[in-house]
PDB file of N, CA and C in Angstrom:
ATOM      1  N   UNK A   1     -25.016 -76.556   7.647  1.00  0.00           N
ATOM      2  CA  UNK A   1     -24.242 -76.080   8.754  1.00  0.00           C
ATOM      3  C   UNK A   1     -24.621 -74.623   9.008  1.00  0.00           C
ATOM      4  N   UNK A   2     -24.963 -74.283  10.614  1.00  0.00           N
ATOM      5  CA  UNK A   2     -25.074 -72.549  10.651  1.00  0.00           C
ATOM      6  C   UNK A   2     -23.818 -71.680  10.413  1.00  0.00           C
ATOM      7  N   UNK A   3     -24.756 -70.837  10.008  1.00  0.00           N
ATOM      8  CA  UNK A   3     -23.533 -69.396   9.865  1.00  0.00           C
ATOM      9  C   UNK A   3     -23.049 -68.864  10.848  1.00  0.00           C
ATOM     10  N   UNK A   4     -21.852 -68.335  11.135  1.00  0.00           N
ATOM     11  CA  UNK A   4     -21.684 -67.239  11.754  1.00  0.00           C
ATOM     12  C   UNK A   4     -20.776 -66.170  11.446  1.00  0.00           C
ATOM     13  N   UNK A   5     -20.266 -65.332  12.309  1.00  0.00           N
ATOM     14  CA  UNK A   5     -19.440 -64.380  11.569  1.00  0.00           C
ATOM     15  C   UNK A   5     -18.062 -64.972  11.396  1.00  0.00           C
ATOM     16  N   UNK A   6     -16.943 -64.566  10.884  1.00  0.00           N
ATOM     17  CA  UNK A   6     -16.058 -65.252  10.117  1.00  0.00           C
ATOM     18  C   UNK A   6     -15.155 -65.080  11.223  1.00  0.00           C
ATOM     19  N   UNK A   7     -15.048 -63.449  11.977  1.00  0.00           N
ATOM     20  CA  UNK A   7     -14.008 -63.850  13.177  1.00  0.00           C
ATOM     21  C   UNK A   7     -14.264 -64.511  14.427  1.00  0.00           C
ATOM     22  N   UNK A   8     -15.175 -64.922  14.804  1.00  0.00           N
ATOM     23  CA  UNK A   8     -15.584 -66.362  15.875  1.00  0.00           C
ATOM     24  C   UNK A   8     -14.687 -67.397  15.372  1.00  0.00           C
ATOM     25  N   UNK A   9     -14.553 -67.948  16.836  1.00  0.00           N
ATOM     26  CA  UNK A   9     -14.037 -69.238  16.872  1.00  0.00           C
ATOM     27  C   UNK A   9     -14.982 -69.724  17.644  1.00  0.00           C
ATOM     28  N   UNK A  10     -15.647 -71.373  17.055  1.00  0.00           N
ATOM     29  CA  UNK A  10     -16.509 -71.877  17.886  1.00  0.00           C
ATOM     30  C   UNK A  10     -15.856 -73.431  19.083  1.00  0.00           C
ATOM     31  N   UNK A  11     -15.547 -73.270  19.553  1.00  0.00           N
ATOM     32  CA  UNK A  11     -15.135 -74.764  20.496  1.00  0.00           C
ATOM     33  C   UNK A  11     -16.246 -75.604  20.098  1.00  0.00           C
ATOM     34  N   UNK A  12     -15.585 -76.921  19.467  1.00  0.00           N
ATOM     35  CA  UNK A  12     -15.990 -78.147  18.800  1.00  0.00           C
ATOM     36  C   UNK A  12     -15.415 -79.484  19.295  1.00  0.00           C
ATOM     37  N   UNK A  13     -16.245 -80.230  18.958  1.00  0.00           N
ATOM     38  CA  UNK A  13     -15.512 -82.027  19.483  1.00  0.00           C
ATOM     39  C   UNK A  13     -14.876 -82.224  17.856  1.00  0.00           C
ATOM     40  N   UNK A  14     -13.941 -82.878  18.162  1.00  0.00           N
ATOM     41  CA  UNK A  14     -13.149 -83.478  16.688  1.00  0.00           C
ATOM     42  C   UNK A  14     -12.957 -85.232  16.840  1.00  0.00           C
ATOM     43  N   UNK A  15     -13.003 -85.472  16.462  1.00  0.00           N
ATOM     44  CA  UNK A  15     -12.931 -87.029  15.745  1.00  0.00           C
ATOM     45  C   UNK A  15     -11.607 -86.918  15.275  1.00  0.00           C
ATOM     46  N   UNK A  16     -10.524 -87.273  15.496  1.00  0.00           N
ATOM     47  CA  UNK A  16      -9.052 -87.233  14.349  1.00  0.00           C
ATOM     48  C   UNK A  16      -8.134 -88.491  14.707  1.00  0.00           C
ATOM     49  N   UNK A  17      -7.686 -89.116  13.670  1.00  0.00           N
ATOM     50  CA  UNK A  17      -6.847 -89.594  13.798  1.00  0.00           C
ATOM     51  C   UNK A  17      -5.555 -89.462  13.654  1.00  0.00           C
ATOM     52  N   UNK A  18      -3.999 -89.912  14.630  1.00  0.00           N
ATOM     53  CA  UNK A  18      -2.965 -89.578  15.109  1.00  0.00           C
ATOM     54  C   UNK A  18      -2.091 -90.601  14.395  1.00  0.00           C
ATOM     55  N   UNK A  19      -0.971 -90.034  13.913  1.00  0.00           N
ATOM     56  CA  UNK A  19      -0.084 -90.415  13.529  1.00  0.00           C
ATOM     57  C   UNK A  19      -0.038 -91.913  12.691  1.00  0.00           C
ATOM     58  N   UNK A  20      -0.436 -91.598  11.850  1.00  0.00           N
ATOM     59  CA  UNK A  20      -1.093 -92.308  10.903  1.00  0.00           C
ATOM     60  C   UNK A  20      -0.232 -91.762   9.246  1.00  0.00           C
ATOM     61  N   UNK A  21       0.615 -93.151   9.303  1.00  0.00           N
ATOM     62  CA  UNK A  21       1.800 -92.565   7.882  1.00  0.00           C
ATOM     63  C   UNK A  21       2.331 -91.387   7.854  1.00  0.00           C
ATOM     64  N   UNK A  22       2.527 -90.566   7.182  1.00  0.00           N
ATOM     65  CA  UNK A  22       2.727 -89.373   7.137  1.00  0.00           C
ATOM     66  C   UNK A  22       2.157 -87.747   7.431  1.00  0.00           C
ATOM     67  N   UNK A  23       0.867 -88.278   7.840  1.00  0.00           N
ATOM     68  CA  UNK A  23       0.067 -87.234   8.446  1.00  0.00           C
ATOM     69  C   UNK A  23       0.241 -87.373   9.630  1.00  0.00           C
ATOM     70  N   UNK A  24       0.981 -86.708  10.915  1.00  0.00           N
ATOM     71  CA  UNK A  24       0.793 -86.958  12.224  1.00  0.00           C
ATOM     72  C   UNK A  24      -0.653 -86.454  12.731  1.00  0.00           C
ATOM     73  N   UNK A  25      -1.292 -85.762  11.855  1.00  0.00           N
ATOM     74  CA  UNK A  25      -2.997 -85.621  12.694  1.00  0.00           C
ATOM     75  C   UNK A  25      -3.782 -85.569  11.076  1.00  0.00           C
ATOM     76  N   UNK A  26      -4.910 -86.144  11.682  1.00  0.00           N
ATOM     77  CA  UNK A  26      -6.443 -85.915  10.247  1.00  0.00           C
ATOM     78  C   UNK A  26      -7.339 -85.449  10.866  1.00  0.00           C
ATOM     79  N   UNK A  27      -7.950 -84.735  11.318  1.00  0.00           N
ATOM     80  CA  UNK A  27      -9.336 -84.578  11.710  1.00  0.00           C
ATOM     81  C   UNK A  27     -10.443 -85.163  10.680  1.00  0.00           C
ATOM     82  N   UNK A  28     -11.370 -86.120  11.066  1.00  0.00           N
ATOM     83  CA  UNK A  28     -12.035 -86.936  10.314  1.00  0.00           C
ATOM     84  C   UNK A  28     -13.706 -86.519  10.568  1.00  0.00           C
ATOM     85  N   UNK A  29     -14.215 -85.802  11.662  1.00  0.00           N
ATOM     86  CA  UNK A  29     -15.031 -85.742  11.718  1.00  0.00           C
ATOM     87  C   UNK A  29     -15.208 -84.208  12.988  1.00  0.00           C
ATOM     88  N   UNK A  30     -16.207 -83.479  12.701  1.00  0.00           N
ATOM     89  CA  UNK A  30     -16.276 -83.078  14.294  1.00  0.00           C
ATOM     90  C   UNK A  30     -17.828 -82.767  14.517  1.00  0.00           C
ATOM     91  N   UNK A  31     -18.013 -82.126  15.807  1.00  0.00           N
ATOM     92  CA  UNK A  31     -19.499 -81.885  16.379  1.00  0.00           C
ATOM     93  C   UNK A  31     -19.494 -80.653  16.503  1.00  0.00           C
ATOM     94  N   UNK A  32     -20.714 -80.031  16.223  1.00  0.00           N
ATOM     95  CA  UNK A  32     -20.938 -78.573  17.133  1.00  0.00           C
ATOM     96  C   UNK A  32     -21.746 -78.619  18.173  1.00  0.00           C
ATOM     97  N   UNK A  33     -22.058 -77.865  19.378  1.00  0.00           N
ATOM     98  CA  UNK A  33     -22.610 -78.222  20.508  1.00  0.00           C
ATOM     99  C   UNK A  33     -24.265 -77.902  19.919  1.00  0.00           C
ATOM    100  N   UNK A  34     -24.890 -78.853  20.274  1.00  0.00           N
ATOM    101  CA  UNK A  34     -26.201 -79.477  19.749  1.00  0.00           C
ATOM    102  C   UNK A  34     -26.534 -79.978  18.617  1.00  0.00           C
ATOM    103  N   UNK A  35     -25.753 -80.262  17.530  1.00  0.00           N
ATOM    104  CA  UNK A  35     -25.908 -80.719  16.550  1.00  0.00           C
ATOM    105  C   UNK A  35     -25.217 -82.478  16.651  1.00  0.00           C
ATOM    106  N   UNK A  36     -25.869 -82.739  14.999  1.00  0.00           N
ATOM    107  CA  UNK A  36     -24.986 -83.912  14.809  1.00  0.00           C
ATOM    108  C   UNK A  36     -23.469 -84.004  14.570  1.00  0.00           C
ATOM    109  N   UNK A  37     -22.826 -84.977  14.029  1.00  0.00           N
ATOM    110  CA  UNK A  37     -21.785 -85.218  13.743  1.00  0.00           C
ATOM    111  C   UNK A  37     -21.370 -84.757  12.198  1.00  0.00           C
ATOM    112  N   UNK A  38     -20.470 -84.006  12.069  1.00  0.00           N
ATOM    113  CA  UNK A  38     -20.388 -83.590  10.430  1.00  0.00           C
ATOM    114  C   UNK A  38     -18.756 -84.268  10.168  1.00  0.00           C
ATOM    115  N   UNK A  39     -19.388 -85.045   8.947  1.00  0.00           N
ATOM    116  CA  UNK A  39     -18.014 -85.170   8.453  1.00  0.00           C
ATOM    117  C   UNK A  39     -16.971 -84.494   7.773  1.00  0.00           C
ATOM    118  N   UNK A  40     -15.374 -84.871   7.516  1.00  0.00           N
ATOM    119  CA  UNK A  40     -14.695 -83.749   6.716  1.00  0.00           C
ATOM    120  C   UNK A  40     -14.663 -84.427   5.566  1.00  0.00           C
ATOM    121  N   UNK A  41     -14.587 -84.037   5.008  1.00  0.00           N
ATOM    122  CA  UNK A  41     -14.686 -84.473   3.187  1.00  0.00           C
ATOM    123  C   UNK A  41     -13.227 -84.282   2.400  1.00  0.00           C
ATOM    124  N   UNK A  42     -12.637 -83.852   2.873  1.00  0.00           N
ATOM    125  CA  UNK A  42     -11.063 -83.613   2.392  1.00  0.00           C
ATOM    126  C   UNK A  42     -10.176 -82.583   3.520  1.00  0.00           C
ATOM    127  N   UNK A  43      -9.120 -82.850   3.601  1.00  0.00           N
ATOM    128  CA  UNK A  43      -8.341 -82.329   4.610  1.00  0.00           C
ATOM    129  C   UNK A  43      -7.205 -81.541   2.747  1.00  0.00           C
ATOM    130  N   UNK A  44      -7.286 -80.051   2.978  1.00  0.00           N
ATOM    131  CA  UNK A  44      -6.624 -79.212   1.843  1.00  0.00           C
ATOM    132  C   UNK A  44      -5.396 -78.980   2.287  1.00  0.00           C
ATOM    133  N   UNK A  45      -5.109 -78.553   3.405  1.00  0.00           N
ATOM    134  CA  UNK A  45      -4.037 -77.894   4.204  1.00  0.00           C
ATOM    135  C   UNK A  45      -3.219 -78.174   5.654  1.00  0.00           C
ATOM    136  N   UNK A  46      -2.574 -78.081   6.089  1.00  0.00           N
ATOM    137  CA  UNK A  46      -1.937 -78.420   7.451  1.00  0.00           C
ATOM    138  C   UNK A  46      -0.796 -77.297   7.577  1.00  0.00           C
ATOM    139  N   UNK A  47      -1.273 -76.293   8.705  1.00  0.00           N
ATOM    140  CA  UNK A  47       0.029 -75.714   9.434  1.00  0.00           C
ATOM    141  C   UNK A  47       0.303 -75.534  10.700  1.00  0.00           C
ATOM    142  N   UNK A  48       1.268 -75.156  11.189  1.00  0.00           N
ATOM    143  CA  UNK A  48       1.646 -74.532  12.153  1.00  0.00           C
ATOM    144  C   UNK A  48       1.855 -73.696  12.709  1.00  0.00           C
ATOM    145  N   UNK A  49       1.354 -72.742  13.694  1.00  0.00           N
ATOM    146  CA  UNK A  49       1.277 -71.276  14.054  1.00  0.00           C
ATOM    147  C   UNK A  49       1.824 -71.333  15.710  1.00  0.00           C
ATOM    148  N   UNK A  50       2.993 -70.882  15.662  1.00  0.00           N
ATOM    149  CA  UNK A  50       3.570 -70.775  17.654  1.00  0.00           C
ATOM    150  C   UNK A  50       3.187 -69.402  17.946  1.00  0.00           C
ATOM    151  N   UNK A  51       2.226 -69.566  19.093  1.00  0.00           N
ATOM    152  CA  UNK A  51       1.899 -68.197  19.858  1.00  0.00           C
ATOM    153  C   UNK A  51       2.085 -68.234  20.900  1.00  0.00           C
ATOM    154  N   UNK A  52       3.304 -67.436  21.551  1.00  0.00           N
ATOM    155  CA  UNK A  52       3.707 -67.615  23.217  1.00  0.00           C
ATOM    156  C   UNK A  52       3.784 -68.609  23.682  1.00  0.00           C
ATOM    157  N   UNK A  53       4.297 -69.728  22.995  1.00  0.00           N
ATOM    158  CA  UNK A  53       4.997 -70.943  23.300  1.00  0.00           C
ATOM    159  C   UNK A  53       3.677 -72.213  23.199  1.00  0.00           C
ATOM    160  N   UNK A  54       2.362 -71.364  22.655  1.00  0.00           N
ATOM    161  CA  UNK A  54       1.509 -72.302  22.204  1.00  0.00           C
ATOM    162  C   UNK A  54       2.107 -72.953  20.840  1.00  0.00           C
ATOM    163  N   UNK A  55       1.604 -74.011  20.269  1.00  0.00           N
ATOM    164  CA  UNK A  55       1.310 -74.661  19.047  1.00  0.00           C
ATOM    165  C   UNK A  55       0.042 -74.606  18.777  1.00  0.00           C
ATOM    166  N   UNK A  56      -0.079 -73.742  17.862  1.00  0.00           N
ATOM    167  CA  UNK A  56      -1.741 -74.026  17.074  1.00  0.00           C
ATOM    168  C   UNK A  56      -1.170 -74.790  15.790  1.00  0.00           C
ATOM    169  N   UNK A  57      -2.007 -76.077  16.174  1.00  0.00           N
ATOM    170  CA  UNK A  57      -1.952 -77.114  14.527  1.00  0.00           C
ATOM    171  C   UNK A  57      -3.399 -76.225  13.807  1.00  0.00           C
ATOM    172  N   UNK A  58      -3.171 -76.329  12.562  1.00  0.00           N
ATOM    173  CA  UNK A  58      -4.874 -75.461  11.580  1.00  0.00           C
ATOM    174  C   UNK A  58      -4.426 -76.365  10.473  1.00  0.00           C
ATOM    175  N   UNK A  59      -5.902 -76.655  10.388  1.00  0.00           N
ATOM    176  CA  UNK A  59      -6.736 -77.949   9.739  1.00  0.00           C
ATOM    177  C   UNK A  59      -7.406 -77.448   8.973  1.00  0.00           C
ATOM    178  N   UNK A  60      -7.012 -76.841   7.205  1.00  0.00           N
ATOM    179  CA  UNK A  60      -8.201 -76.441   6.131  1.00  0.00           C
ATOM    180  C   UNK A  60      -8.866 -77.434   5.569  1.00  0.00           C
ATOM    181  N   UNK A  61     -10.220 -77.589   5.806  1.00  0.00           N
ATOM    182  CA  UNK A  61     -10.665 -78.889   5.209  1.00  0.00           C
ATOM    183  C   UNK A  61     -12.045 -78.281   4.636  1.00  0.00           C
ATOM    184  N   UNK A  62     -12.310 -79.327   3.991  1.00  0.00           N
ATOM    185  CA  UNK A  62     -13.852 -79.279   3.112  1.00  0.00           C
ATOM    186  C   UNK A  62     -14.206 -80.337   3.715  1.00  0.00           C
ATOM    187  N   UNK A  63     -15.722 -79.139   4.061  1.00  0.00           N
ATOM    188  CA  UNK A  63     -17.216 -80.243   4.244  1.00  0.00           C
ATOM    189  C   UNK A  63     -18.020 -79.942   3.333  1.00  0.00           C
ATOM    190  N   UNK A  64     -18.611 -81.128   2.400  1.00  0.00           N
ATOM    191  CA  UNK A  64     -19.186 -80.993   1.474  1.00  0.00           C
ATOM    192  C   UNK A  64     -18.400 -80.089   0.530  1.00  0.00           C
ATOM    193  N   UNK A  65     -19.003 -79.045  -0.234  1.00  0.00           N
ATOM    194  CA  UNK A  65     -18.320 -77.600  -0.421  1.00  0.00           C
ATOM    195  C   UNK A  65     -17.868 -76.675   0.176  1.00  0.00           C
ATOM    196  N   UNK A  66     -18.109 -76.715   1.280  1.00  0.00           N
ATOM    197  CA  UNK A  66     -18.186 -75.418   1.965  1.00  0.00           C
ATOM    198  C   UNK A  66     -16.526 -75.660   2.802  1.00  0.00           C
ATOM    199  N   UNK A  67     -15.928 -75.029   2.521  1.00  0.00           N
ATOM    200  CA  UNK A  67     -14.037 -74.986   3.219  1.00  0.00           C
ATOM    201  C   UNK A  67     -14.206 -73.903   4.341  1.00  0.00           C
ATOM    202  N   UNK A  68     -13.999 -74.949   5.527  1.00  0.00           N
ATOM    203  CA  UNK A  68     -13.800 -74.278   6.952  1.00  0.00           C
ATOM    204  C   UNK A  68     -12.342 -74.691   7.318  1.00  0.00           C
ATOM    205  N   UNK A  69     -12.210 -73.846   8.677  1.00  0.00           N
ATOM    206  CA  UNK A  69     -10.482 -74.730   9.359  1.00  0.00           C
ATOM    207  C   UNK A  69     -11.168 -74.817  10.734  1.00  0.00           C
ATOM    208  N   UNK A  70     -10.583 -75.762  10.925  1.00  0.00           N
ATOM    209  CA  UNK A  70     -10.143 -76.518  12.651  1.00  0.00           C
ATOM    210  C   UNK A  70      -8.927 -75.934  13.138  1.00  0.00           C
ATOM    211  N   UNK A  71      -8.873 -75.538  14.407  1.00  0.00           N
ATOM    212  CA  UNK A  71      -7.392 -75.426  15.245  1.00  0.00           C
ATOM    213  C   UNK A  71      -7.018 -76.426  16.414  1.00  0.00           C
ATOM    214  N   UNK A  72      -6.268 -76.871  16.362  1.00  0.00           N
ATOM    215  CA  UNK A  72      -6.071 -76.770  17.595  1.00  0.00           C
ATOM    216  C   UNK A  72      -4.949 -76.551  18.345  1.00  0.00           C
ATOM    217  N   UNK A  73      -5.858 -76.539  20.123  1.00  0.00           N
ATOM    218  CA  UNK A  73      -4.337 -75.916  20.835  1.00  0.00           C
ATOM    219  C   UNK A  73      -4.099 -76.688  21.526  1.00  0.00           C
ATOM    220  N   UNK A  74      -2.425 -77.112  21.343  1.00  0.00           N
ATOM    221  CA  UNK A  74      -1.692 -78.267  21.755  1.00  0.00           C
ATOM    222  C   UNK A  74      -1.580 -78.190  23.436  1.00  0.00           C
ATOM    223  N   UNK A  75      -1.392 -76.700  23.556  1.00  0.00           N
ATOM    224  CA  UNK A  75      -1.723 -76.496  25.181  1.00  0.00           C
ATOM    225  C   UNK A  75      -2.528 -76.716  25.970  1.00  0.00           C
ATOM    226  N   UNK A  76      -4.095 -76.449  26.210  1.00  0.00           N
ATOM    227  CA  UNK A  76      -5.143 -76.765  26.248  1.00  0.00           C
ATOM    228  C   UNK A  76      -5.938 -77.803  25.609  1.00  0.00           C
ATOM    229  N   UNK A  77      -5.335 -78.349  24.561  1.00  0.00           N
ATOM    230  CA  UNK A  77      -6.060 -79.723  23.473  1.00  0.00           C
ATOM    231  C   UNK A  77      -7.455 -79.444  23.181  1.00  0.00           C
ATOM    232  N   UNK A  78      -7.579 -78.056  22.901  1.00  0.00           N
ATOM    233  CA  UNK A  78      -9.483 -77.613  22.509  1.00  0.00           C
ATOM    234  C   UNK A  78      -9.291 -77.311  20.935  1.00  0.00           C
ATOM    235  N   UNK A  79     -10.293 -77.874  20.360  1.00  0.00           N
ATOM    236  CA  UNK A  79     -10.256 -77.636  18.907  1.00  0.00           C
ATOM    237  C   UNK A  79     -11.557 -76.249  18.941  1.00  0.00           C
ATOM    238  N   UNK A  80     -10.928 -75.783  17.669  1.00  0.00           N
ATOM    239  CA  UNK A  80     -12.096 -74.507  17.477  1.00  0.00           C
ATOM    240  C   UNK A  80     -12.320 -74.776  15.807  1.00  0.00           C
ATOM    241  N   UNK A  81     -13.737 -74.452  15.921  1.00  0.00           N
ATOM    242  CA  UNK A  81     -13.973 -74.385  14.146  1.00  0.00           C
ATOM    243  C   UNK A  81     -13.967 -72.760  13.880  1.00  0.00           C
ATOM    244  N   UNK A  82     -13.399 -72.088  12.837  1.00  0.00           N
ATOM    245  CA  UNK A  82     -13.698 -71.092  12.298  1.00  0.00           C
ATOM    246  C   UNK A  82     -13.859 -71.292  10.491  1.00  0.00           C
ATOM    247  N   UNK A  83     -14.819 -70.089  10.022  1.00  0.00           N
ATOM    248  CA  UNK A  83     -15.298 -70.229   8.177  1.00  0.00           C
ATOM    249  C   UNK A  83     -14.741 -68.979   8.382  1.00  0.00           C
TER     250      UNK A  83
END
């Protein structure tokens, strides 16, 4: 996966599945723009962050080794990857 700097947020496609037992979201997979499909390898964390009447859901997960988070915004429905 490329690097970048840690305060970027990159807009990503997510793969997730919804309300599913007790997890109301998984992100299972996502894309970066020109690449393939990367899978998540474990979902670590789940919170909630309200900003000006947004909902950011954040998604700490491991790919492979490497622990990135997913956001997303419930307002707009755009996921962002940040490491």
């Amino acid at each position: 996966m490329k690097n970048f700097n840690k305060n970027n947020k990159e807009r990503v496609e997510v793969m997730a599945l919804f309300g599913y037992e007790m997890t109301p979201c998984q992100p299972l997979s996502f894309r970066r723009q020109g690449e393939s499909e990367t899978e998540v390898t474990e979902l670590l964390r789940t919170q909630i962050r309200f900003a000006g009447g947004v909902a950011l859901h954040i998604f700490d997960v491991l790919v492979g080794r490497e622990r990135v988070t997913l956001e997303f915004n419930s307002s707009n429905l755009a996921w962002h990857l940040t490491q």
